[in-house]
PDB file of N, CA and C in Angstrom:
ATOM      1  N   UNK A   1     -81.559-405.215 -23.925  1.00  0.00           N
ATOM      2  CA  UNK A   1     -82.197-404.428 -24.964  1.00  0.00           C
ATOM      3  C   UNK A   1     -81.170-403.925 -25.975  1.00  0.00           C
ATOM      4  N   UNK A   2     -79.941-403.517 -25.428  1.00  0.00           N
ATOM      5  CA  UNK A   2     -78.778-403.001 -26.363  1.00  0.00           C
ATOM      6  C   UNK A   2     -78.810-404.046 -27.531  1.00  0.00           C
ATOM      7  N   UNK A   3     -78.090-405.701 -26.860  1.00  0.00           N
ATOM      8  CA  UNK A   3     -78.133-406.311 -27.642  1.00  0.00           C
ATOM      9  C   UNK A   3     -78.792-406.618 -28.940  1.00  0.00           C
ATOM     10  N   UNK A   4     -80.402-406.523 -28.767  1.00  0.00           N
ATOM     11  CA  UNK A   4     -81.560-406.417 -30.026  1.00  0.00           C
ATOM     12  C   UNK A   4     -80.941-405.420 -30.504  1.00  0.00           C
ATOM     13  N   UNK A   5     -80.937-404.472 -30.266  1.00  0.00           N
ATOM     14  CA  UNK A   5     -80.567-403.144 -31.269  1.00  0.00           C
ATOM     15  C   UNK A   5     -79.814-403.350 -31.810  1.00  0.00           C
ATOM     16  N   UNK A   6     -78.268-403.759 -31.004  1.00  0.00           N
ATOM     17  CA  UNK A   6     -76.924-404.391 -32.004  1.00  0.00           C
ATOM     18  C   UNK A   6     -77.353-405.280 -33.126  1.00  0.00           C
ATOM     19  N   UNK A   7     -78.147-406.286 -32.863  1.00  0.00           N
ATOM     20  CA  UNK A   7     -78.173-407.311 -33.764  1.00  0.00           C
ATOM     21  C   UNK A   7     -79.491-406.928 -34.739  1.00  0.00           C
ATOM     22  N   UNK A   8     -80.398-406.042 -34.573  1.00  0.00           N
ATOM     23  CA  UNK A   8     -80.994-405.011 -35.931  1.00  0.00           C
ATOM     24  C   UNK A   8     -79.988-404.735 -36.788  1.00  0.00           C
ATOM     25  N   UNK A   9     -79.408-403.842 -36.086  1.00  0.00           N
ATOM     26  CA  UNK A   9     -78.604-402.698 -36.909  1.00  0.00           C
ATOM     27  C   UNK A   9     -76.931-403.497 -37.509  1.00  0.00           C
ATOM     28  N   UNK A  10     -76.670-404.592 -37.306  1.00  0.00           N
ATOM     29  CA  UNK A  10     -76.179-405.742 -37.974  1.00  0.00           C
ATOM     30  C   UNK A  10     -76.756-406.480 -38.921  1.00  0.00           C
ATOM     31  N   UNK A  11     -77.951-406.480 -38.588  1.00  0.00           N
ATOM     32  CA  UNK A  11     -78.826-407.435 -39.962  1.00  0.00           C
ATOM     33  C   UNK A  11     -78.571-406.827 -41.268  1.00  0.00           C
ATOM     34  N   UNK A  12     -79.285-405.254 -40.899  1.00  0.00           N
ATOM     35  CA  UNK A  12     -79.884-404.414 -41.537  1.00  0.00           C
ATOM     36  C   UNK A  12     -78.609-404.024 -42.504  1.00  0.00           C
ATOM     37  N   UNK A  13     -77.048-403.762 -41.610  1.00  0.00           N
ATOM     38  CA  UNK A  13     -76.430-403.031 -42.654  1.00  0.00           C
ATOM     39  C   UNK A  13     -75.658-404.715 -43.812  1.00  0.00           C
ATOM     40  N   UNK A  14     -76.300-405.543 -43.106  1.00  0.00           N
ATOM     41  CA  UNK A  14     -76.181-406.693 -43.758  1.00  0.00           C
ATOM     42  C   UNK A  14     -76.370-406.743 -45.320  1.00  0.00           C
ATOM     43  N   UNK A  15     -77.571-406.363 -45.139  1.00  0.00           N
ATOM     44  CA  UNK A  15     -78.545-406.561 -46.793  1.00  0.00           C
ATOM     45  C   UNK A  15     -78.338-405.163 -47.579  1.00  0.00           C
ATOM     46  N   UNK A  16     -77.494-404.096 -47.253  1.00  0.00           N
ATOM     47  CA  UNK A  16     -77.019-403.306 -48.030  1.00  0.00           C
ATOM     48  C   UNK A  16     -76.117-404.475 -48.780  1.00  0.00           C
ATOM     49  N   UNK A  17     -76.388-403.717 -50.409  1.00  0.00           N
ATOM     50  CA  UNK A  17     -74.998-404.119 -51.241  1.00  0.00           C
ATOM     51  C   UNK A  17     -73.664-403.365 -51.028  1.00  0.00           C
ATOM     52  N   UNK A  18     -73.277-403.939 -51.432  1.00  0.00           N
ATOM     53  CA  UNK A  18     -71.923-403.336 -51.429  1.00  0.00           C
ATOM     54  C   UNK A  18     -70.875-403.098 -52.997  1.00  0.00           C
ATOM     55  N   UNK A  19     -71.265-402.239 -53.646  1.00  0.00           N
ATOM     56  CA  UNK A  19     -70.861-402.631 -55.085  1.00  0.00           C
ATOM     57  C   UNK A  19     -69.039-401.478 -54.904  1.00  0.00           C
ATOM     58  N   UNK A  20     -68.622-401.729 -56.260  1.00  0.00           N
ATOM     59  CA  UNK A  20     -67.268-401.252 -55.958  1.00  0.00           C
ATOM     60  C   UNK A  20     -67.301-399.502 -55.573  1.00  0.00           C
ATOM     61  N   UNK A  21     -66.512-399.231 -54.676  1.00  0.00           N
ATOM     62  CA  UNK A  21     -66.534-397.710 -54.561  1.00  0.00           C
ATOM     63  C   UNK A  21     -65.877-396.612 -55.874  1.00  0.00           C
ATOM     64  N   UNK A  22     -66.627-395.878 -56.099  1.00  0.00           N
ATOM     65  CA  UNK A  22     -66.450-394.669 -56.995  1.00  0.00           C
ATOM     66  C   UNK A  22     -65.814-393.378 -56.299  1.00  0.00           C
ATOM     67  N   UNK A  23     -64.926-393.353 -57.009  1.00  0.00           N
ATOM     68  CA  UNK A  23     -63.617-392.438 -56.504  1.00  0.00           C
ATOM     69  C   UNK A  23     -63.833-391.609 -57.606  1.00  0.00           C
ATOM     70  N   UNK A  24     -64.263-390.300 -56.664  1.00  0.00           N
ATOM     71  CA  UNK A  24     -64.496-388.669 -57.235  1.00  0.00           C
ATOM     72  C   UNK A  24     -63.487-388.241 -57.407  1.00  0.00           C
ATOM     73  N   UNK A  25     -63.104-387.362 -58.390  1.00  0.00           N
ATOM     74  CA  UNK A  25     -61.799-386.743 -58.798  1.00  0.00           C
ATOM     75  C   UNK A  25     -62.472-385.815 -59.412  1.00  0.00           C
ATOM     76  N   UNK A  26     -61.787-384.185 -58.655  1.00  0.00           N
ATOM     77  CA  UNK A  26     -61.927-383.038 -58.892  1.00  0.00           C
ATOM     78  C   UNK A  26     -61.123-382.325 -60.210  1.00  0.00           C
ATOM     79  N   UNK A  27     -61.369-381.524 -61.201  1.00  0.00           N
ATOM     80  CA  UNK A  27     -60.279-381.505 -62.290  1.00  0.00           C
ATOM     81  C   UNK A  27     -60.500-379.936 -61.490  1.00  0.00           C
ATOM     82  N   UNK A  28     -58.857-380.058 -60.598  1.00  0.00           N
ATOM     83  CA  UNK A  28     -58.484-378.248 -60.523  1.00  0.00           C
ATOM     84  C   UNK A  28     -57.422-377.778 -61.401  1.00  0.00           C
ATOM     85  N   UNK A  29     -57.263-376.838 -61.832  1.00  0.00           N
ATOM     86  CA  UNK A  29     -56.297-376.184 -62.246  1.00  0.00           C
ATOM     87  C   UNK A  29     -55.674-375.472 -61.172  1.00  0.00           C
ATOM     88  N   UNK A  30     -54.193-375.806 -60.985  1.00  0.00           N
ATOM     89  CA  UNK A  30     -52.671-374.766 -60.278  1.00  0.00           C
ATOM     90  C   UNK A  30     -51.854-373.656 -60.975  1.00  0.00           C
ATOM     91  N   UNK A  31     -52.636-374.320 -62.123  1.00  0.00           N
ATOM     92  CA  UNK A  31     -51.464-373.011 -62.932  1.00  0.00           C
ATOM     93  C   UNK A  31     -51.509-371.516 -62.729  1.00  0.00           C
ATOM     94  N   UNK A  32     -51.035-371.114 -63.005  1.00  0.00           N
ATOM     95  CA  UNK A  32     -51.746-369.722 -63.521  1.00  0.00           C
ATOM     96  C   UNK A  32     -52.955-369.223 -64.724  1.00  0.00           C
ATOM     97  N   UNK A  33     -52.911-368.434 -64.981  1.00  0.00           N
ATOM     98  CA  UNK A  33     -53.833-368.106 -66.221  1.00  0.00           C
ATOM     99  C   UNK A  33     -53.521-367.528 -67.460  1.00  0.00           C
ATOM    100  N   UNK A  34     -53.336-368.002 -68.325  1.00  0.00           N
ATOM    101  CA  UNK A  34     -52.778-367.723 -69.650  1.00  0.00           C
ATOM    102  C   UNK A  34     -52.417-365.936 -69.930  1.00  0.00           C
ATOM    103  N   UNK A  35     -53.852-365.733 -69.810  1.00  0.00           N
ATOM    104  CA  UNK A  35     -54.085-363.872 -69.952  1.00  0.00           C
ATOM    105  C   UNK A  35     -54.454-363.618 -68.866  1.00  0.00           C
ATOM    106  N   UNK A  36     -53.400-363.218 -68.051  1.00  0.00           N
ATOM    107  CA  UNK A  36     -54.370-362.419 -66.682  1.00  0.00           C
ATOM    108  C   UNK A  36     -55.396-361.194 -67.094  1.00  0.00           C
ATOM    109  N   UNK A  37     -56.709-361.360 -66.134  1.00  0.00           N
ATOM    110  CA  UNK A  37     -56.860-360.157 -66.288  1.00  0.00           C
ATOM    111  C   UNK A  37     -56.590-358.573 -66.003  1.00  0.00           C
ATOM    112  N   UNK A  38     -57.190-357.424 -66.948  1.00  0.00           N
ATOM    113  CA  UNK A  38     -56.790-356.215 -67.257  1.00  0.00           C
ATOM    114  C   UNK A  38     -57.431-355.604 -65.804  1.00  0.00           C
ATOM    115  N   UNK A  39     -57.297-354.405 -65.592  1.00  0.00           N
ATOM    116  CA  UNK A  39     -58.061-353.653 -64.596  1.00  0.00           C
ATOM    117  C   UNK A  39     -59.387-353.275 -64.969  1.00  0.00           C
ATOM    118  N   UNK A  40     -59.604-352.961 -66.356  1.00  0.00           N
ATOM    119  CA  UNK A  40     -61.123-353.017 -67.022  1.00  0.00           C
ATOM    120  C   UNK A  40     -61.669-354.098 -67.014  1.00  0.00           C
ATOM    121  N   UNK A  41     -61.592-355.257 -67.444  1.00  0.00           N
ATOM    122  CA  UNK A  41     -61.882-356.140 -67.351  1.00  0.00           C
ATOM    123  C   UNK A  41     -62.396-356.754 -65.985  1.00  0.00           C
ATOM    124  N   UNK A  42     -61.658-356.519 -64.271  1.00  0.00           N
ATOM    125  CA  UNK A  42     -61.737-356.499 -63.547  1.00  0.00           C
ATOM    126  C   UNK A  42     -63.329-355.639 -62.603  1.00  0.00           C
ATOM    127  N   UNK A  43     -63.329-354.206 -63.234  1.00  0.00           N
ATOM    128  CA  UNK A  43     -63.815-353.580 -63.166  1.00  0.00           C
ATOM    129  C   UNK A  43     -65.059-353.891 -63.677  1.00  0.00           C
ATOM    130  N   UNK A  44     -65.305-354.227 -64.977  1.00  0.00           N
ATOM    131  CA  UNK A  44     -66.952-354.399 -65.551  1.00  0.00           C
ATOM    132  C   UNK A  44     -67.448-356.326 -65.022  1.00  0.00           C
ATOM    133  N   UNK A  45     -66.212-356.917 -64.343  1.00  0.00           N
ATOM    134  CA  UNK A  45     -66.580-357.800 -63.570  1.00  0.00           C
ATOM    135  C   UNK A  45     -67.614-357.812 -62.567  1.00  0.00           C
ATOM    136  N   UNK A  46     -66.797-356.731 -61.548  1.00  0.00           N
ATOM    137  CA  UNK A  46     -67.371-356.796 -60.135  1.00  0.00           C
ATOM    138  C   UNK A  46     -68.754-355.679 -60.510  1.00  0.00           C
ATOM    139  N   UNK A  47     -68.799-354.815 -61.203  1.00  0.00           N
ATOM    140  CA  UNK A  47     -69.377-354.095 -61.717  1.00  0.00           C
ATOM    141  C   UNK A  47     -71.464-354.781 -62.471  1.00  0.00           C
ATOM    142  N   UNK A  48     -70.674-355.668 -63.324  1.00  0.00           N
ATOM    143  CA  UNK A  48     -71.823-356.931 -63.272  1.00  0.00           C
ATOM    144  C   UNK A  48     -72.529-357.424 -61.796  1.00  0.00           C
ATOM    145  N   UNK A  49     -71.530-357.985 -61.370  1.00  0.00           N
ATOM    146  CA  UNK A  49     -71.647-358.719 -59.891  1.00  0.00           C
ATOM    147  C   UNK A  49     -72.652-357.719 -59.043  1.00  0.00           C
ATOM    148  N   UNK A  50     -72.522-356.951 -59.077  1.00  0.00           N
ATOM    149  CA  UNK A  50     -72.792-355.353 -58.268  1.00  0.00           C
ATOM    150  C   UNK A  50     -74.655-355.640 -58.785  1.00  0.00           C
ATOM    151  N   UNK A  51     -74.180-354.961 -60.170  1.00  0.00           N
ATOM    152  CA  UNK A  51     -75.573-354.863 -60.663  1.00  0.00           C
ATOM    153  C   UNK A  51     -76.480-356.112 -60.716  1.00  0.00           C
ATOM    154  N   UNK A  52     -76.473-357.600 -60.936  1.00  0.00           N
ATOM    155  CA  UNK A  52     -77.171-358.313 -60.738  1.00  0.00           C
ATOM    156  C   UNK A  52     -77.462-358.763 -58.783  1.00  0.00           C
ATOM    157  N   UNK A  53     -77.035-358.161 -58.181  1.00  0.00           N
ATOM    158  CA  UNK A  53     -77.151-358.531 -56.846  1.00  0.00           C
ATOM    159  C   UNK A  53     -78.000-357.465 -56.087  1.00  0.00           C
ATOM    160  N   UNK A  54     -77.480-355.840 -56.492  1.00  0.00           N
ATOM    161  CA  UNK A  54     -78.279-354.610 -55.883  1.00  0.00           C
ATOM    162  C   UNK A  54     -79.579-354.422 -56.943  1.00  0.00           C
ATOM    163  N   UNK A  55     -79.083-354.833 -58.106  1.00  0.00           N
ATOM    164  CA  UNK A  55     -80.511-354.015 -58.931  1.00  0.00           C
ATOM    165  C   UNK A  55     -81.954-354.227 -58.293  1.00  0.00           C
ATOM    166  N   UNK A  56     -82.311-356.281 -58.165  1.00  0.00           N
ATOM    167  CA  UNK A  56     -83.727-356.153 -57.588  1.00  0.00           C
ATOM    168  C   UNK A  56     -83.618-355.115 -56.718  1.00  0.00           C
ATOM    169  N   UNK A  57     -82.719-355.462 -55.502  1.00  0.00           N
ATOM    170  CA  UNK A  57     -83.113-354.670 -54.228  1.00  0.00           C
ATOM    171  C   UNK A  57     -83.530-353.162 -54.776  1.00  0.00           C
ATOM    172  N   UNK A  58     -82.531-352.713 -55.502  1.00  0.00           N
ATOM    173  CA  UNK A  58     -82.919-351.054 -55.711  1.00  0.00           C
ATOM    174  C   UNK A  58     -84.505-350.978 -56.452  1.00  0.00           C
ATOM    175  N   UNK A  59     -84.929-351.564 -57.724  1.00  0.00           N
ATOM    176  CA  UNK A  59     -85.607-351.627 -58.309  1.00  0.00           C
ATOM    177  C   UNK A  59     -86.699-352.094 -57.360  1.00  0.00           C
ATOM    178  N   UNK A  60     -87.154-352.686 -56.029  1.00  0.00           N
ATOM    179  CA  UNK A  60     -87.992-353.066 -55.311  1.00  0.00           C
ATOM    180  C   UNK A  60     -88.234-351.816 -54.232  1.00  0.00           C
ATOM    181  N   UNK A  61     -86.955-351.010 -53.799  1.00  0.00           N
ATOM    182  CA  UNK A  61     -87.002-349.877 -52.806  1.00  0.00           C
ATOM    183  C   UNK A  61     -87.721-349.142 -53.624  1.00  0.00           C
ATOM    184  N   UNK A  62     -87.260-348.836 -55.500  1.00  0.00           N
ATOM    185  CA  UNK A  62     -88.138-347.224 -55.685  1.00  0.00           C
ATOM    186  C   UNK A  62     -89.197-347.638 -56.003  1.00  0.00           C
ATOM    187  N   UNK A  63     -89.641-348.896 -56.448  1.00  0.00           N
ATOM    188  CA  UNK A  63     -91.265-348.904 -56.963  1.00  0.00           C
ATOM    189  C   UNK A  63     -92.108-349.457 -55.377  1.00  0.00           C
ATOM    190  N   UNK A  64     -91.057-349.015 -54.133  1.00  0.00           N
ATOM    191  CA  UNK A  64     -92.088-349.522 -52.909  1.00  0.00           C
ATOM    192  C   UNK A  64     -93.614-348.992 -53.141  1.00  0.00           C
ATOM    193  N   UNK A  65     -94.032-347.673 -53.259  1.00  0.00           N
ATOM    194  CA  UNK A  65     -95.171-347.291 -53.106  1.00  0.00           C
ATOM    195  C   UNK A  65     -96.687-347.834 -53.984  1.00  0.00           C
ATOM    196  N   UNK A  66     -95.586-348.644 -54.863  1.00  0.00           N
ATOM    197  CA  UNK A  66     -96.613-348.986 -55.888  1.00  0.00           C
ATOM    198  C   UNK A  66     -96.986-350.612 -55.185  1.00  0.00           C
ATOM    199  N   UNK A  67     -95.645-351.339 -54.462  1.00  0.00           N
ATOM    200  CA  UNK A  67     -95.895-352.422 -53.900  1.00  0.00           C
ATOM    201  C   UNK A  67     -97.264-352.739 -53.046  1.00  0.00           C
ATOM    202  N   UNK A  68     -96.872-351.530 -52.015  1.00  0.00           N
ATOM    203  CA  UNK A  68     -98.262-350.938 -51.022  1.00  0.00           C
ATOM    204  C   UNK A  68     -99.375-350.496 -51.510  1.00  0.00           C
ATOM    205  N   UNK A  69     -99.514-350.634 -52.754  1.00  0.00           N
ATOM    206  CA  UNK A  69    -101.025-350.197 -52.867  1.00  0.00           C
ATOM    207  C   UNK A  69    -102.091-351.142 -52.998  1.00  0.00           C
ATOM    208  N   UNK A  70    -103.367-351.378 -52.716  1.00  0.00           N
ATOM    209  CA  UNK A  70    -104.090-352.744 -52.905  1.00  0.00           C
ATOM    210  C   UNK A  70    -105.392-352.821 -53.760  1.00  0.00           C
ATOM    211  N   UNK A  71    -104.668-352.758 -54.934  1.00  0.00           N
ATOM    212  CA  UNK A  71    -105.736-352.778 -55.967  1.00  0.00           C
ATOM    213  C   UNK A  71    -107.061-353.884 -56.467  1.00  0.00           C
TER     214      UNK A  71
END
């Protein structure tokens, strides 16, 4: 029974094509950064980050009571 299976799964990867492989290349940067950033800059970063991540949640905790109601 192995054998059938071997010789499926030989057919099969048979009739795949095979066209030339495409070689992904990542563009990273090592350098450093021209203008590091400031501590303000830093600040109204994480500050953003903050507010688009807690706001729903907060904005969903204070209008809970209105969630619960079933109009």
């Amino acid at each position: 029974m192995s054998g059938v299976l071997r010789g499926i799964a030989t057919a099969r990867s048979a009739l795949v094509p095979r066209g030339p492989a495409v070689t992904q290349r990542a563009s990273l940067f090592t350098r450093p950064p021209k203008d590091p950033l400031g501590p303000v800059e830093t600040g109204i970063g994480l500050g953003m980050f903050a507010l688009a991540i807690l706001g729903p949640a907060g904005w969903v905790l204070a209008n809970l009571e209105s969630y619960k109601k079933k109009d």
